[in-house]
Protein backbone atom coordinates (compact mmCIF):
# COMPACT_ATOMS: atom_id res chain seq x y z
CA UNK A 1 94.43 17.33 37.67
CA UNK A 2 97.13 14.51 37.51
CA UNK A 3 96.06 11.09 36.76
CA UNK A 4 95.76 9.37 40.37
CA UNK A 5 95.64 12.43 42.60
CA UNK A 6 92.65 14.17 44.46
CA UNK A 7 91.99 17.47 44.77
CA UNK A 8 90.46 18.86 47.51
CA UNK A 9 89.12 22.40 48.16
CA UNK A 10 87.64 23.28 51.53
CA UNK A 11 84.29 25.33 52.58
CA UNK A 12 84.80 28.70 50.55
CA UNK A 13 88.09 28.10 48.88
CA UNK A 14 87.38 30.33 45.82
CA UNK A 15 89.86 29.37 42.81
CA UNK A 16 90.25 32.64 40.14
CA UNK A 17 89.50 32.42 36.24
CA UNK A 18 92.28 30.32 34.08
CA UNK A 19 94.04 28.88 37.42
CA UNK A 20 95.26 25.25 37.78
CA UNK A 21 94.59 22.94 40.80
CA UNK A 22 96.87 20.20 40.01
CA UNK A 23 96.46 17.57 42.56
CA UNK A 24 96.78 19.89 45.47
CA UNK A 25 95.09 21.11 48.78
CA UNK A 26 92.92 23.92 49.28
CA UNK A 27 92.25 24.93 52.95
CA UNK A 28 88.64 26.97 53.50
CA UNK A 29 88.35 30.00 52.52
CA UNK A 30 91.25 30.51 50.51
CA UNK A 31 91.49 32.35 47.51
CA UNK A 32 93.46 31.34 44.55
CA UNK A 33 94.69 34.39 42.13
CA UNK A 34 93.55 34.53 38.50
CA UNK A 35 96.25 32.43 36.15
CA UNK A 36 97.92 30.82 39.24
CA UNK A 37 99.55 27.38 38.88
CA UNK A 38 99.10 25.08 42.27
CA UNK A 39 101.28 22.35 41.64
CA UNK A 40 100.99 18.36 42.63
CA UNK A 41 100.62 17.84 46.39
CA UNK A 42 100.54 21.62 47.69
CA UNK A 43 98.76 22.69 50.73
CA UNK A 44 97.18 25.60 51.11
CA UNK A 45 96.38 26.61 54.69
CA UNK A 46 92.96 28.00 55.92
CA UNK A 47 92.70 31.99 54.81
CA UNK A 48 95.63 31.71 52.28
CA UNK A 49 95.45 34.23 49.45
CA UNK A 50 97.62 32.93 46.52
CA UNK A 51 98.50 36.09 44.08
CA UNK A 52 97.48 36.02 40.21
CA UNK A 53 99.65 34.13 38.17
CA UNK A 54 101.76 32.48 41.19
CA UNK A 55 103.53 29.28 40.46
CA UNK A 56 103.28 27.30 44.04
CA UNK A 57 105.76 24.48 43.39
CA UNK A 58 104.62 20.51 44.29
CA UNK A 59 104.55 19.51 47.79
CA UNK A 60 104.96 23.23 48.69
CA UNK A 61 103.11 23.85 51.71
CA UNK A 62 101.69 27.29 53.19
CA UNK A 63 100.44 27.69 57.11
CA UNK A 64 96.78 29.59 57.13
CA UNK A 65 97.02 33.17 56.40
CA UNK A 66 99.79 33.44 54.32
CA UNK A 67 99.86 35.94 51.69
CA UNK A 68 101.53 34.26 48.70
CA UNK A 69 103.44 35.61 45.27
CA UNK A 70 105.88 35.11 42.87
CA UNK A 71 107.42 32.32 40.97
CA UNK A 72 108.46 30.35 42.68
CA UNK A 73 105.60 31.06 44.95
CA UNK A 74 106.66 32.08 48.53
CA UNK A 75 104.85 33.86 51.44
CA UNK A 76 105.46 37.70 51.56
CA UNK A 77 103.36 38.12 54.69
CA UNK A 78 100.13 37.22 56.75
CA UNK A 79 97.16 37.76 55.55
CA UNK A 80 95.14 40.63 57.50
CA UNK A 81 91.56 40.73 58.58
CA UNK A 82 90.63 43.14 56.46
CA UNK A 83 91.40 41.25 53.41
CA UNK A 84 90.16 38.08 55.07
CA UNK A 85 86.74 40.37 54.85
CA UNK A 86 87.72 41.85 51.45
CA UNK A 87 87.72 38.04 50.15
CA UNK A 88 85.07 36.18 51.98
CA UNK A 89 82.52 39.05 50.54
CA UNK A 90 83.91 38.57 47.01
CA UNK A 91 83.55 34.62 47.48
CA UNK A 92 79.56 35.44 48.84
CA UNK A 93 79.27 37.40 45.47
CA UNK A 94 80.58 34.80 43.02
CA UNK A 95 78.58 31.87 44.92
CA UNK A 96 75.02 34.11 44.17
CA UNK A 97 76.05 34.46 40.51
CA UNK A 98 74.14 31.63 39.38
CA UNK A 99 70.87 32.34 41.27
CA UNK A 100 70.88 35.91 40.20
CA UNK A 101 71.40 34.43 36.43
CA UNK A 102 68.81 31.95 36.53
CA UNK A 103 66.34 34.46 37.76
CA UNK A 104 67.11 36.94 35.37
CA UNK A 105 67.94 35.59 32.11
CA UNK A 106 65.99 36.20 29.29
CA UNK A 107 65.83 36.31 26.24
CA UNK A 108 66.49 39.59 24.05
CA UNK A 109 67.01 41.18 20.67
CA UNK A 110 70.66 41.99 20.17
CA UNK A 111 71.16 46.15 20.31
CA UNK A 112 72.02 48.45 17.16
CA UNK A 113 72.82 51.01 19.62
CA UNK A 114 73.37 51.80 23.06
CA UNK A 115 70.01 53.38 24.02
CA UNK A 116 70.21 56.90 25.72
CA UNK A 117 68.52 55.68 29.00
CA UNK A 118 70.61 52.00 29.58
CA UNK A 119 70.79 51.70 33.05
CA UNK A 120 73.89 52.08 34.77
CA UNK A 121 75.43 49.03 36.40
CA UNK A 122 75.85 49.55 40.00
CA UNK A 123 79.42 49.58 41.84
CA UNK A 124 78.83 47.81 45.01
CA UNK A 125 82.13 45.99 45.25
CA UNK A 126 85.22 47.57 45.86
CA UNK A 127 89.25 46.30 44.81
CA UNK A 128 90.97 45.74 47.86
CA UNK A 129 93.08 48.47 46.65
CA UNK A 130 89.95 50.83 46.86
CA UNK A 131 89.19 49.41 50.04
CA UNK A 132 92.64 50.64 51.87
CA UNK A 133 92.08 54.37 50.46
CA UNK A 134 88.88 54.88 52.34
């Protein structure tokens, strides 16, 4: 964040590992892409999906639903309803994290081997990508 500014990130704006929010806007449920760069004074509209490692230049500013890549950052399209969906679900996911940790945490003994009946994590959430095929 620069010294001075605010940031401000609306009801379910979900910002991606390693990206920067530097003095900028967020509308609600956005999502910002892993490694993306949101420069000083940006706005983000409502429903916005930034791509990984964008670079959204300062004072930039994106209407809702914009689908937005690149560096510079610039808006390749709107934003569908079916990744408005795809999104919002992978936002409700993230925001139970913590509650699923906190009830489940323990403590264990570290493994010498992967035991022959380890459980299998279950694959309940699809890549948008996957999502599209089907």
């Amino acid at each position: 964040m620069f010294p001075g500014k605010s940031i401000t990130l609306k009801e379910g704006a979900h910002v991606g590992h390693g990206a920067i929010i530097h003095g900028a806007n967020l509308g609600s449920n956005c999502m910002i892409g892993m490694n993306s760069v949101i420069m000083d004074d940006a706005t983000i509209g409502d429903e916005c999906i930034v791509g990984a490692m964008a670079f959204v230049k300062a004072e930039a500013v994106f209407e809702p639903r914009s689908l937005i890549v690149g560096n510079p950052a610039k808006k390749i399209k709107e934003v569908s309803d079916q990744m408005i969906a795809w999104k919002t679900a992978g936002t409700k996911l993230y925001q139970q994290l913590p509650a699923d940790c906190h009830e489940t945490m323990r403590e264990v003994e570290p493994l010498r081997e992967i035991p022959e009946n380890r459980p299998v994590q279950e694959d309940f959430y699809k890549t948008l990508q996957e999502i599209k095929k089907s």
